[in-house]
Every structure is written in structure tokens, then in C-alpha cells.
Protein backbone atom coordinates (compact mmCIF):
# COMPACT_ATOMS: atom_id res chain seq x y z
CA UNK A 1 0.00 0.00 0.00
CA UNK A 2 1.42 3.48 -0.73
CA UNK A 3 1.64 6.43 1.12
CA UNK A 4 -0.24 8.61 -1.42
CA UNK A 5 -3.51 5.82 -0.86
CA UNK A 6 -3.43 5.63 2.77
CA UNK A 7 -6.39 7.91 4.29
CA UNK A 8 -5.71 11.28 5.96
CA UNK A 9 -6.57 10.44 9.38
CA UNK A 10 -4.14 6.98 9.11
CA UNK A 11 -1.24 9.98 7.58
CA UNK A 12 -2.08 12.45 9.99
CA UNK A 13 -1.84 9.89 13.18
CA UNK A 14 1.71 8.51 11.66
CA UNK A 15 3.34 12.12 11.04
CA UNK A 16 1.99 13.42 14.46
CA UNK A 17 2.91 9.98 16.56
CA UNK A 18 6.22 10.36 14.99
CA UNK A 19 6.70 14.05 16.96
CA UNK A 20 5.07 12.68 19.30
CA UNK A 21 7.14 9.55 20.27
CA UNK A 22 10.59 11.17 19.46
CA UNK A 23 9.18 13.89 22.24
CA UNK A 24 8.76 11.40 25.00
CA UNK A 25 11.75 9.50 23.83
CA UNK A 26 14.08 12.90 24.13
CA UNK A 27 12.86 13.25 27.76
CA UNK A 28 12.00 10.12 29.30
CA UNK A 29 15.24 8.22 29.25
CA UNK A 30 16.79 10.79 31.38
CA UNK A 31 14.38 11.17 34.28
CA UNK A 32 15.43 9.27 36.68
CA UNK A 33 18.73 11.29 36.01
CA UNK A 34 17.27 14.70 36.61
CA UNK A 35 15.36 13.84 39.61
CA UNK A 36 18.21 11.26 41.29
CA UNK A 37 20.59 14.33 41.06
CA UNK A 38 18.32 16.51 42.20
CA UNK A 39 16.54 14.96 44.70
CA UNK A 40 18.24 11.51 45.56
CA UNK A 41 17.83 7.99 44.56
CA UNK A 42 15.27 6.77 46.70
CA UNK A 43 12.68 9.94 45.69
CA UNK A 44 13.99 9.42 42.51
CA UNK A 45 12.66 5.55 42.35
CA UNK A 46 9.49 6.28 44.73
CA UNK A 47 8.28 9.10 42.30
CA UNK A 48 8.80 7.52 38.89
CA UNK A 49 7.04 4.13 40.17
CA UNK A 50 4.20 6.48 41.00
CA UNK A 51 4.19 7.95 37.67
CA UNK A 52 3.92 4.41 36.17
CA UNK A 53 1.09 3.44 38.49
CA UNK A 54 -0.86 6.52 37.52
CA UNK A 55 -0.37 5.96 34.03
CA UNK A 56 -1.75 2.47 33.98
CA UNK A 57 -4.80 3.99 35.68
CA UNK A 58 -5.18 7.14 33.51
CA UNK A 59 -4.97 5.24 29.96
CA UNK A 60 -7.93 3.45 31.81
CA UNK A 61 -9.70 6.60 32.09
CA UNK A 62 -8.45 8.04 28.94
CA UNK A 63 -9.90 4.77 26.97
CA UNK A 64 -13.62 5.23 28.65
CA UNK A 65 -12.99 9.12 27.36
CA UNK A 66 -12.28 7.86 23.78
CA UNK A 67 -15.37 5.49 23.41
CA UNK A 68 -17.50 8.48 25.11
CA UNK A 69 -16.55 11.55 23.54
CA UNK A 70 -15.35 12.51 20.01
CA UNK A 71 -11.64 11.47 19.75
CA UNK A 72 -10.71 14.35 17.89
CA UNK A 73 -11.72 16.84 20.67
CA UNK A 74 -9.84 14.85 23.29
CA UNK A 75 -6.44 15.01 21.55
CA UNK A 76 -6.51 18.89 20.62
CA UNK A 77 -7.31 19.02 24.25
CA UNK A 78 -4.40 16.67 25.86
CA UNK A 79 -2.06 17.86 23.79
CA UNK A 80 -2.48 21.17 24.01
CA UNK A 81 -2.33 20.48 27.61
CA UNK A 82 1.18 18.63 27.34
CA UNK A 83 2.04 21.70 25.14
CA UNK A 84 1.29 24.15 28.10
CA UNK A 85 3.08 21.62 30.70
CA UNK A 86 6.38 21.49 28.26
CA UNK A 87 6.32 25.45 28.54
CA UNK A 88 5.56 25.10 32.27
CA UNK A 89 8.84 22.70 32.87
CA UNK A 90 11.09 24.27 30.71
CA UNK A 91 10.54 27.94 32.64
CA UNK A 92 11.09 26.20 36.03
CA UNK A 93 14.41 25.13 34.58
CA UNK A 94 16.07 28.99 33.83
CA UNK A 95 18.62 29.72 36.24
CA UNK A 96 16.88 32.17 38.30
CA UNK A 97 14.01 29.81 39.23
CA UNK A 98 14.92 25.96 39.24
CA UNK A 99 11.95 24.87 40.96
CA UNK A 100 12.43 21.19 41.02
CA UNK A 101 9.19 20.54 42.62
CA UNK A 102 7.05 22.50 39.84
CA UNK A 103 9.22 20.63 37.39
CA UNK A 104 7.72 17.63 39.07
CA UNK A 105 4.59 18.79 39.27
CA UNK A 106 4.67 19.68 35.16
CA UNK A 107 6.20 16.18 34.48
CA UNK A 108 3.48 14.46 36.69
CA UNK A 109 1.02 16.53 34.89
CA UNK A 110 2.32 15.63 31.23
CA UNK A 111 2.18 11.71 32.37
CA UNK A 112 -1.32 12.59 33.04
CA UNK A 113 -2.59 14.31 30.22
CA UNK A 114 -0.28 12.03 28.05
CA UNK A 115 -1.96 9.04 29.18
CA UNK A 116 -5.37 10.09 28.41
CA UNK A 117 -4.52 11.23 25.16
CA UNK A 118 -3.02 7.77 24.11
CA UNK A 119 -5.84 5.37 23.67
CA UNK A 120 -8.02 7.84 21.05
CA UNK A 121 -4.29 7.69 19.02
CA UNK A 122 -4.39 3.78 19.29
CA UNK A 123 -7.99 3.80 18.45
CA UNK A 124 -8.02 6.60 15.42
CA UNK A 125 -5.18 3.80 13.35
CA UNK A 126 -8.33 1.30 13.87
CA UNK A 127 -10.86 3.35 12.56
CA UNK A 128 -9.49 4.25 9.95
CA UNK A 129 -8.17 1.07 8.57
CA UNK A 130 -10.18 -2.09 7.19
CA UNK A 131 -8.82 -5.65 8.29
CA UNK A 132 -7.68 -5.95 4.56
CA UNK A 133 -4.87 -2.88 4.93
CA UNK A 134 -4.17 -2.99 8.57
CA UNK A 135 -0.75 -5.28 8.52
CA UNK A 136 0.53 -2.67 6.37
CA UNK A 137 -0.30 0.22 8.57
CA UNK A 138 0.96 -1.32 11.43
CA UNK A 139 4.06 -2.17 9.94
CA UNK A 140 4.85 1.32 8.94
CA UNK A 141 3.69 2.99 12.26
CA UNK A 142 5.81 0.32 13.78
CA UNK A 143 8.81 1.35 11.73
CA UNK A 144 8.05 4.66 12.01
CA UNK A 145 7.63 4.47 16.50
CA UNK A 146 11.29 3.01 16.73
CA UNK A 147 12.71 5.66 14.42
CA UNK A 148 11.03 8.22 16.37
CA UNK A 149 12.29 7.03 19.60
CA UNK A 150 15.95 6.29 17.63
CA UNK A 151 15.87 10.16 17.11
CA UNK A 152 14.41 11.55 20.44
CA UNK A 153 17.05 9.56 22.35
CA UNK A 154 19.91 10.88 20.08
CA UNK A 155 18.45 14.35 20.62
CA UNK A 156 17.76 13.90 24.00
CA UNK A 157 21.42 12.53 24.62
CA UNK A 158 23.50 15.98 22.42
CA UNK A 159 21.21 18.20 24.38
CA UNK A 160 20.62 17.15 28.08
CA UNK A 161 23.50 17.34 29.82
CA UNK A 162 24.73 21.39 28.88
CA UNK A 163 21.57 22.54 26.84
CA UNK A 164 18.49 21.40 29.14
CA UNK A 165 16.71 24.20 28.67
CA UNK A 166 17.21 24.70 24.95
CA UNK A 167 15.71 20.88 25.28
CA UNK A 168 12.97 21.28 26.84
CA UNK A 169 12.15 24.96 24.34
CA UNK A 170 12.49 22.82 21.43
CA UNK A 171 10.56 20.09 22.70
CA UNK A 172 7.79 22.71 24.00
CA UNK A 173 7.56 24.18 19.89
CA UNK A 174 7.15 20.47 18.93
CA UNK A 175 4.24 20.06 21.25
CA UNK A 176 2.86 22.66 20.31
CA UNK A 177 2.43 22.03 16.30
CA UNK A 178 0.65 18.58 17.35
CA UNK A 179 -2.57 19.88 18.43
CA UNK A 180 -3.16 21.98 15.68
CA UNK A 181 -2.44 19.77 13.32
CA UNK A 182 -5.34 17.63 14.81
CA UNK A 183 -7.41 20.60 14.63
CA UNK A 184 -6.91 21.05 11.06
CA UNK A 185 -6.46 17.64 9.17
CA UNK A 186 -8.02 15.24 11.62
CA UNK A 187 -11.53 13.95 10.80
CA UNK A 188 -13.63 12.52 13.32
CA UNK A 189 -14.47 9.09 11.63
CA UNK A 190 -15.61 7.93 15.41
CA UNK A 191 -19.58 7.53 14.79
CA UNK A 192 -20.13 4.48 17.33
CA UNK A 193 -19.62 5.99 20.29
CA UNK A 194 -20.09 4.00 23.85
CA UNK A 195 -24.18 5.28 25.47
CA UNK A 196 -23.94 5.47 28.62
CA UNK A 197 -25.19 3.05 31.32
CA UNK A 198 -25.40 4.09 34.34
CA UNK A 199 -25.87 7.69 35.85
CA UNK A 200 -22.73 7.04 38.23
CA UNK A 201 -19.70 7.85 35.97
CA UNK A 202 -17.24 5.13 38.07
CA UNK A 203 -19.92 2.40 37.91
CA UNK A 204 -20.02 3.08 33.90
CA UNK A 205 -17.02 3.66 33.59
CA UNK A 206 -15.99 -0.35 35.70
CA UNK A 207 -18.77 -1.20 33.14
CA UNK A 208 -17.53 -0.26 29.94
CA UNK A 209 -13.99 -2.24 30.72
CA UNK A 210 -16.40 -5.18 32.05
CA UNK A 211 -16.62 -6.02 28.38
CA UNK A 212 -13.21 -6.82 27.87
CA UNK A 213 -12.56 -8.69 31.16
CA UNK A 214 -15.42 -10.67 29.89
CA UNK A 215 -13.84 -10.94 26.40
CA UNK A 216 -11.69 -14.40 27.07
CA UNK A 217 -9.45 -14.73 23.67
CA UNK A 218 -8.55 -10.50 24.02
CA UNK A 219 -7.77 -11.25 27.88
CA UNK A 220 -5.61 -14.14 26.47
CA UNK A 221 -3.75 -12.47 24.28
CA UNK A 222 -2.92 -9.04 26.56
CA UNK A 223 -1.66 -11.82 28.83
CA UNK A 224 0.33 -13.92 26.44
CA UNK A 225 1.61 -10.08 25.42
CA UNK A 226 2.60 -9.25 28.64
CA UNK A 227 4.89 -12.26 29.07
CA UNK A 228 6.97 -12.41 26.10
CA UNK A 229 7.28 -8.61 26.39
CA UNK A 230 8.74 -9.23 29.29
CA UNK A 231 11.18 -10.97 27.56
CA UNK A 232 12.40 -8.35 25.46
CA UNK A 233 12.29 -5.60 28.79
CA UNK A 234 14.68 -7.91 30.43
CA UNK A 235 17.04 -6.39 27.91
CA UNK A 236 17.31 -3.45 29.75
CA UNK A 237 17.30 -4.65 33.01
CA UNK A 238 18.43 -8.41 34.04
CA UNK A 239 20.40 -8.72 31.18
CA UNK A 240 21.98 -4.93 30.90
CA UNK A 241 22.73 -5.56 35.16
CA UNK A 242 24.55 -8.82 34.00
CA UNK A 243 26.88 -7.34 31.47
CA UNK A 244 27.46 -4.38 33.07
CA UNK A 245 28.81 -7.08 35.86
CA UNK A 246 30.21 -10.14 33.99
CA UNK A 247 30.72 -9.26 30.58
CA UNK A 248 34.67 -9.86 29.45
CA UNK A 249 35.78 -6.35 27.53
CA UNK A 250 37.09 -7.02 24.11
CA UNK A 251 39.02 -4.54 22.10
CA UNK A 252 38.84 -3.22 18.52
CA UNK A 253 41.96 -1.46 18.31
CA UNK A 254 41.70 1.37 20.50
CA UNK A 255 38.08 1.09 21.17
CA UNK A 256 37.20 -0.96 23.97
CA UNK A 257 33.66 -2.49 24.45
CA UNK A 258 32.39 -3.32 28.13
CA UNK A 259 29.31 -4.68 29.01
CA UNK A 260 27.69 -1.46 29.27
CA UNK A 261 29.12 -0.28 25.81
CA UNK A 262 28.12 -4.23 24.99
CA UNK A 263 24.08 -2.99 25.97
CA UNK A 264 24.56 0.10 24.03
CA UNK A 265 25.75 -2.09 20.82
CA UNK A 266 22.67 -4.32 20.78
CA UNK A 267 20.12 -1.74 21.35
CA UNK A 268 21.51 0.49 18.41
CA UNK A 269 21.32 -2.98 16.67
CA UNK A 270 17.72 -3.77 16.93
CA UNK A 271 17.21 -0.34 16.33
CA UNK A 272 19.47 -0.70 12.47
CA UNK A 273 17.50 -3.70 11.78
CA UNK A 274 14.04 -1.97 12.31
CA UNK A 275 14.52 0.81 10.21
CA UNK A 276 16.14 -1.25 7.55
CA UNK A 277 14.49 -4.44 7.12
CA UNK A 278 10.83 -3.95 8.49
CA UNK A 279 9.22 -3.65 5.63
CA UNK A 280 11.08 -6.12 3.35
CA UNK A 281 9.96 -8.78 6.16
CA UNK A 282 6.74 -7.72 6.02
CA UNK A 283 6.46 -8.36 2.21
CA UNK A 284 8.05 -11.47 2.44
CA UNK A 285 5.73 -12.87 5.33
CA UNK A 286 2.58 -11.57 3.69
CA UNK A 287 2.83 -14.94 1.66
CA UNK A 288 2.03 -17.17 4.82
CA UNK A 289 -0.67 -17.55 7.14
CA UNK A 290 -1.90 -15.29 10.16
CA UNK A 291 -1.21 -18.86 12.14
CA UNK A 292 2.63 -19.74 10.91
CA UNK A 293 3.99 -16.21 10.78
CA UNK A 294 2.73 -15.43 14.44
CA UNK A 295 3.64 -18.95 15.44
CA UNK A 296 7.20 -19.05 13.79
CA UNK A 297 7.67 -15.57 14.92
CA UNK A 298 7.65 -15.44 18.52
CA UNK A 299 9.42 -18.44 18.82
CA UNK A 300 12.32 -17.02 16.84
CA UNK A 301 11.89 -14.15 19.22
CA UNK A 302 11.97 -16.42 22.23
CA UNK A 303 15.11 -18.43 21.92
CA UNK A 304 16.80 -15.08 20.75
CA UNK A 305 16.27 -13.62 24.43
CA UNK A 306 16.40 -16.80 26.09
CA UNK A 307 20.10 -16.95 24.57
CA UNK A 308 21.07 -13.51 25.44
CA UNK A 309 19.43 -13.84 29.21
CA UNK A 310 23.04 -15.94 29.69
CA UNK A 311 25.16 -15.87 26.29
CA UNK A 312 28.86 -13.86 27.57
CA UNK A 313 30.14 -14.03 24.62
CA UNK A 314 30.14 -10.63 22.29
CA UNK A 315 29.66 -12.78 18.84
CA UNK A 316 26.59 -14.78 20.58
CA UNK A 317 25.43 -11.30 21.76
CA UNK A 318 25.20 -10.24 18.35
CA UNK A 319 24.14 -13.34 16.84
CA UNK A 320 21.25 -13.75 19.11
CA UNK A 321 20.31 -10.05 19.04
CA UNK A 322 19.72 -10.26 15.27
CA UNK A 323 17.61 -13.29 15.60
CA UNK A 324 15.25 -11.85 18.33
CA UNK A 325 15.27 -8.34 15.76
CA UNK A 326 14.03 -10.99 13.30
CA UNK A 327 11.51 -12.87 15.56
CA UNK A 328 9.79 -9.37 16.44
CA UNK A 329 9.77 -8.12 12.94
CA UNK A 330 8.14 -11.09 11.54
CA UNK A 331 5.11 -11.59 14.02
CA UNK A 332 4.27 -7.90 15.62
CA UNK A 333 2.77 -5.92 12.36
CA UNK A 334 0.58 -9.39 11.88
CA UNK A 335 -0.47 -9.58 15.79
CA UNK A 336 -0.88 -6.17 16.18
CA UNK A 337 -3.29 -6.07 13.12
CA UNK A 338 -5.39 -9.10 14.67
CA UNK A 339 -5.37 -7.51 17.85
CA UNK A 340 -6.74 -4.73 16.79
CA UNK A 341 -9.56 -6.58 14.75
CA UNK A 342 -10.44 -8.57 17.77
CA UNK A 343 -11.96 -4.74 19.39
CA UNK A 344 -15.50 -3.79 19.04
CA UNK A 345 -16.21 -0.68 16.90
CA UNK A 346 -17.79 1.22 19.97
CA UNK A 347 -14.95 0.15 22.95
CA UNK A 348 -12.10 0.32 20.85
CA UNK A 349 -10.71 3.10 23.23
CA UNK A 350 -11.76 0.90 26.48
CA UNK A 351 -9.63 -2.09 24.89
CA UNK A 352 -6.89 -0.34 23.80
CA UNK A 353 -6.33 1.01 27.10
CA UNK A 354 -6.81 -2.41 28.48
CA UNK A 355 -4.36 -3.85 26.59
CA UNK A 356 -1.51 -1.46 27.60
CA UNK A 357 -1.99 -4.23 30.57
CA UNK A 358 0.97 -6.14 28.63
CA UNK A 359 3.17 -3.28 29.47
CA UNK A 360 2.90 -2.15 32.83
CA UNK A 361 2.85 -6.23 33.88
CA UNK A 362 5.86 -6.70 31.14
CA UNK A 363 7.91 -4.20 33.03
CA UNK A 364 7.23 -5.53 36.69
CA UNK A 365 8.20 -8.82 35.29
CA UNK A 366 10.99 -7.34 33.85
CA UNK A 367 12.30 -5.75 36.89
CA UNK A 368 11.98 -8.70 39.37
CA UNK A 369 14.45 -10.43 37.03
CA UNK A 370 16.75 -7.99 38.43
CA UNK A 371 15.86 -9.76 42.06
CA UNK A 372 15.49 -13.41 40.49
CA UNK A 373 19.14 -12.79 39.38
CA UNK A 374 20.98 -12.36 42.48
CA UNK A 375 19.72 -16.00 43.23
CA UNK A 376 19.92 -17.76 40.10
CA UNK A 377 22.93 -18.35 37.71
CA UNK A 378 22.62 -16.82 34.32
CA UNK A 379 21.85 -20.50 32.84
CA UNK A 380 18.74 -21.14 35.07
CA UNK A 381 17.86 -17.19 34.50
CA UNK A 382 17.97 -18.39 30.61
CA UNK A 383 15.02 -21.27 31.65
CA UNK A 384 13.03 -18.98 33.20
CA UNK A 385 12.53 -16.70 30.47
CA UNK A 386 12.20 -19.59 28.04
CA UNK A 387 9.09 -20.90 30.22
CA UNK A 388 7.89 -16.85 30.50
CA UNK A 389 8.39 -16.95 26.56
CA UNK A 390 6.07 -20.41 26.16
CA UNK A 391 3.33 -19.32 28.43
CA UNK A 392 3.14 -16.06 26.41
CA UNK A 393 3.23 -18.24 23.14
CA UNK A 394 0.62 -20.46 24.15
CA UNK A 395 -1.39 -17.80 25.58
CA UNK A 396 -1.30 -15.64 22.44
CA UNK A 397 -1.88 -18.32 19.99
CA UNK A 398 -4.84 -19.57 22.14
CA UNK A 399 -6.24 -16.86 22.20
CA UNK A 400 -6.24 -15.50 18.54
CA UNK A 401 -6.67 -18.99 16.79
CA UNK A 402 -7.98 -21.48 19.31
CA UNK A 403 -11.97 -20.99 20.05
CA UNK A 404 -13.79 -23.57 18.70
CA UNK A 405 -11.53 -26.83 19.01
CA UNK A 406 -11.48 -28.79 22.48
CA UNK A 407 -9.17 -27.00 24.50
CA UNK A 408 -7.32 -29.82 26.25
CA UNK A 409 -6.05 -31.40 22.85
CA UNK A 410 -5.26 -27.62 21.42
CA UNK A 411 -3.08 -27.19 24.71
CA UNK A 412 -0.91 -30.56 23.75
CA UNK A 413 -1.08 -29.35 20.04
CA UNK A 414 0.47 -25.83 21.04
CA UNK A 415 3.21 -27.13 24.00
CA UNK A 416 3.97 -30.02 21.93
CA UNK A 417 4.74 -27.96 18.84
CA UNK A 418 6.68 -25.20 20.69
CA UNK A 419 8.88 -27.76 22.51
CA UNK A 420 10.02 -29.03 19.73
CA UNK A 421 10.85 -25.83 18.02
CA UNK A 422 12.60 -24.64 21.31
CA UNK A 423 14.88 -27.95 21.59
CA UNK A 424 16.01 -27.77 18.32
């Protein structure tokens, strides 16, 4: 499908995610940074912890929002908002003021605002797409999401430490171009929108995510999400901890790579093979079924991380890296594309922000690893993410292709299957 054919809402949500995305990315890496040097580890950790918490909960609230109200209206709002809050942080930054706790307040506030905004955006790509042309979309905004964040952390990292201010200016402008550009180009293609229920807005609000609770293959599959996300997380936390620890330095030359430089090598790796090879996989899988590619897929995925949970060795690093890059570039356009055409027309907002489940759980799992590793050996650390990466496999699988077979012989079908591709 090309660019000239896809509709203007689908082009308008890819340009302005873009900003978007390489926004957040210039900021939110360096965080816990800012606030450990300014006000101390422990405050540091407490606080963002919070702000995860809150945005779990406001995403829930932002997708009852979406289904309720016209989409377009709430993202001129929350972005302008974030626009105003971007000002609001970088003036508490000039040298005469450096209020750290309105900074805190502002960054609070953007997590916030940010959060509510987010499900419309993940529910605009699904109203505007058909089930025929929404692989293709998703591979492109995929694409398109780790560029963004490729370029806001390379922005973020020239600018932060002597030009924070300048930063957070620039970032501010960026900000605010988003919300008019929804108020100009974005049509308002959301027509089924959720009635209400019940006169108590909590009660309708429990109600309209009831749905999905309800919704067995969807709650499958944000489960089976959540753990083999967790396996890629662990990247940069178990795994990162470990090199950083263990990893033998090897030299090229002059240049000398540690484990830390080792972590910064296979991130800017997956990030190469992204940009570069997303959509020539995507072509090449669109011969095969929904069933093998998601299949095949994760499990390439799974015994690349399950590898690089123990591998020491800078050529098995690599090697391994590219093969998980692989894994996740052949199934994610596909099972994003089914996930999205597993959401009902009216709660598209509700389940979208109900499936951002399989990243707040994918990031606690991801951080415990960090306390599972002082007590296992990097081998037995390797097993547990390769049963983490099964359960997510069956679960996902299960959920997307197995509803009307008897579920005990499915079960066998799946495990047996995915053993075997694991042992080999």
C-alpha cells in the first residue's frame, strides 16, 4: 500500500505519533537522572514508580474518554495540555528559578494528560483502517515508532547534559504544532460511540472495561503479550545488570567495548535492523498464514532472548540479538493487526487502554528479574525466560486462533509444537 492511498486520518496519526514519540523519547530516558541528582535515589525511584502506576490507571480513564466523547476533541485538548506543561517545565528550569518541585509537578502533569490522550491515538489507526490494509499500517507505524524514539534519544542525549533548557524549548515548539495539526487535518471518523449506562460515571465507567474482562481470547492475548514482552524488557534490566557485571571487555583497536558499551551495541542494533528491514519482512511474510507467521515468529523471538538472558560471549550477543530483531519483525505488524480486529467498533478506546496491561505487567516482570538474578545463575535465569516466553506463546496463539476446538487437545497441540521448536 502506498503512502499517497493511505487515508488522511491513518497519515495524519503517523506524522503526528512520529513528533510525538521522538518527544517522549528525548525526555523520558533521562528522568530518573534529573530527579536522582536533584533529589536523591530513593525519591527518585518512589516518584517515577508512581508515575507508572498513575499511568496504567489514567490510559484506563483516557480509553472510557475515547469510546464516550469525540476522539478528535480529546487530543486537541491533551495535547495542548502537554504543550502548556512542556512550557511550564522548561521555565522552572532557567537559572533564576529551578523549581524542582514545579518541574515535578509539570512532568506528573504531562504523564497525566499524556496518558489520556493515548488510547483515542491507538484507536483513530483502527478506525481508519479495514482488516484488509491494517498489517501494512501497522508495519509502517511500527517502523516509524522506533525511528522516532531512535531520534528523540539521540536528541535527547546531544542536548541534556549542557543545553536542558534549549531541550525542553524545542521540545515545547514540537508540542505545540501537534494539536493543531489535529485541529486542522483530523476527521472525526468515530460515529459508534459507547451510550452510557449508568448515571454514576465510576460504575459506567468499571462497566464499559467489564466487556473486555469478559472478552476471554482479548484477555488471552494481553496476557500472552505481557509475558513475552517481558522478555524483550529484560534487555534493559536483568540482562543490561549482568553485562554491566560479567561481561569480558574485548578490544577493537583502540576502542574498547564493556558490558555497558556491549548494551549500548545491541540496542543500536535492533534499532538498524528496524529501520532497515521492516518492511522487506513484512512483504516477504505476507505470503504465509496469520497462524505460521505469528507462530514461527515469537518463537524465533523467544530463543533469541532466552540466549542472550546468559550468552557472555560478544559474537553470541550479536548473533542472538539479530535473531530476536528478526523474531519481532516477523510476528508484531501481523499480531498487532489481529489484535486490533479482535476490538469492538464502539470500545475500541476501552480495549486499547486495556491492553496497555501487557506493558505495565511486562515491566514488573521485567524488573523482578533484576531480584530473580541475584539467586539464580545466568543458565537457570535463561530457563526462566524460556518458560515466561512459552506461556506467552501459548497464551497468544490460544487466544487469537484457538476458540472452537477442544481446549485440552489444542493445549498438547500448542506445548507439543513449541517444545520441539525450542529444543532444536
Amino acid at each position: 500500500m502506498k503512502w499517497k492511498n493511505y487515508p488522511q486520518n491513518i497519515k495524519v496519526r503517523l506524522i503526528t505519533s512520529f513528533f510525538n514519540k521522538a518527544v517522549a523519547s528525548a525526555v523520558m530516558p533521562f528522568m530518573a537522572l534529573f530527579f536522582a541528582q536533584e533529589k536523591g535515589k530513593v525519591w527518585a525511584g518512589l516518584f517515577l514508580v508512581f508515575t507508572v502506576i498513575i499511568s496504567f490507571f489514567i490510559k484506563l480513564i483516557g480509553g472510557y474518554i475515547s469510546d464516550r466523547f469525540p476522539r478528535k476533541s480529546v487530543l486537541v485538548i491533551t495535547s495542548s495540555l502537554s504543550a502548556v506543561l512542556f512550557l511550564i517545565m522548561s521555565i522552572s528550569l532557567l537559572p533564576l528559578n529551578n523549581m524542582i518541585w514545579l518541574f515535578a509537578s509539570g512532568y506528573l502533569a504531562f504523564v497525566i494528560t499524556n496518558s489520556l490522550g493515548r488510547p483515542a491515538m491507538h484507536a483513530i489507526i483502527i478506525d481508519s483502517t479495514t482488516p484488509e490494509n491494517r498489517k501494512a499500517v501497522y508495519a509502517i507505524d511500527y517502523w516509524l515508532v522506533n525511528l522516532s524514539m531512535a531520534i528523540g534519544a539521540a536528541l535527547g542525549g546531544l542536548l541534556y547534559v549542557n543545553h536542558q533548557i534549549e531541550l525542553f524549548i524545542l521540545l515545547t515548539i514540537i508540542s505545540a504544532t501537534l494539536p493543531i495539526a489535529y485541529h486542522i487535518w483530523l476527521i472525526d471518523e468515530h460515529t459508534n460511540r459507547l451510550e452510557k449506562q449508568h448515571q454514576n460515571v465510576f460504575i459506567d465507567l468499571i462497566q464499559s472495561y467489564k466487556v473486555a474482562f469478559q472478552d476471554r481470547p482479548f484477555v488471552k492475548l494481553v496476557a500472552g503479550s505481557m509475558f513475552i514482552l517481558a522478555a524483550e524488557f529484560t534487555l534493559n534490566s536483568y540482562i543490561g545488570v549482568r553485562l554491566a557485571e560479567t561481561f569480558k571487555s574485548v578490544s577493537i583497536g583502540e576502542f574498547e567495548i564493556g558490558g555497558v558499551r556491549m548494551l549500548s551495541i545491541l540496542n543500536i542494533e535492533n534499532m538498524l535492523l528496524v529501520v532497515f528491514l521492516t518492511f522487506f519482512i513484512t512483504k516477504f511474510t505476507d505470503r504465509f498464514s496469520k497462524q505460521k507467521i505469528i507462530l514461527i515468529g515469537l518463537i524465533i523471538y523467544g530463543i533469541g532472548y532466552v540466549t542472550l538472558t546468559s550468552a557472555n560471549s560478544w559474537y553470541l550477543l550479536v548473533i542472538f540479538g539479530f535473531i530476536a530483531t528478526i523474531g519481532e519483525l516477523v510476528y508484531s505488524p501481523t499480531l498487532n493487526a489481529e489484535q486490533a480486529n479482535m476490538m469492538p467498533a464502539d470500545k475500541r478506546g476501552s480495549y486499547s487502554a486495556f491492553s496497555n496491561l501487557s506493558f505495565s505487567g511486562a515491566e514488573l516482570i521485567a524488573r523482578s528479574t533484576i531480584i530473580l538474578g541475584a539467586f539464580l545463575i545466568p543458565t537457570m535465569m535463561s530457563v526462566y525466560i524460556g518458560i515466561i516466553s512459552m506461556i506467552g506463546i501459548f497464551l497468544i496463539y490460544s487466544g487469537l486462533f484457538v476458540k472452537n476446538s477442544r481446549p485440552i487437545e489444542n493445549r498438547k497441540a500448542i506445548l507439543t509444537t513449541t517444545m520441539k521448536l525450542f529444543s532444536k
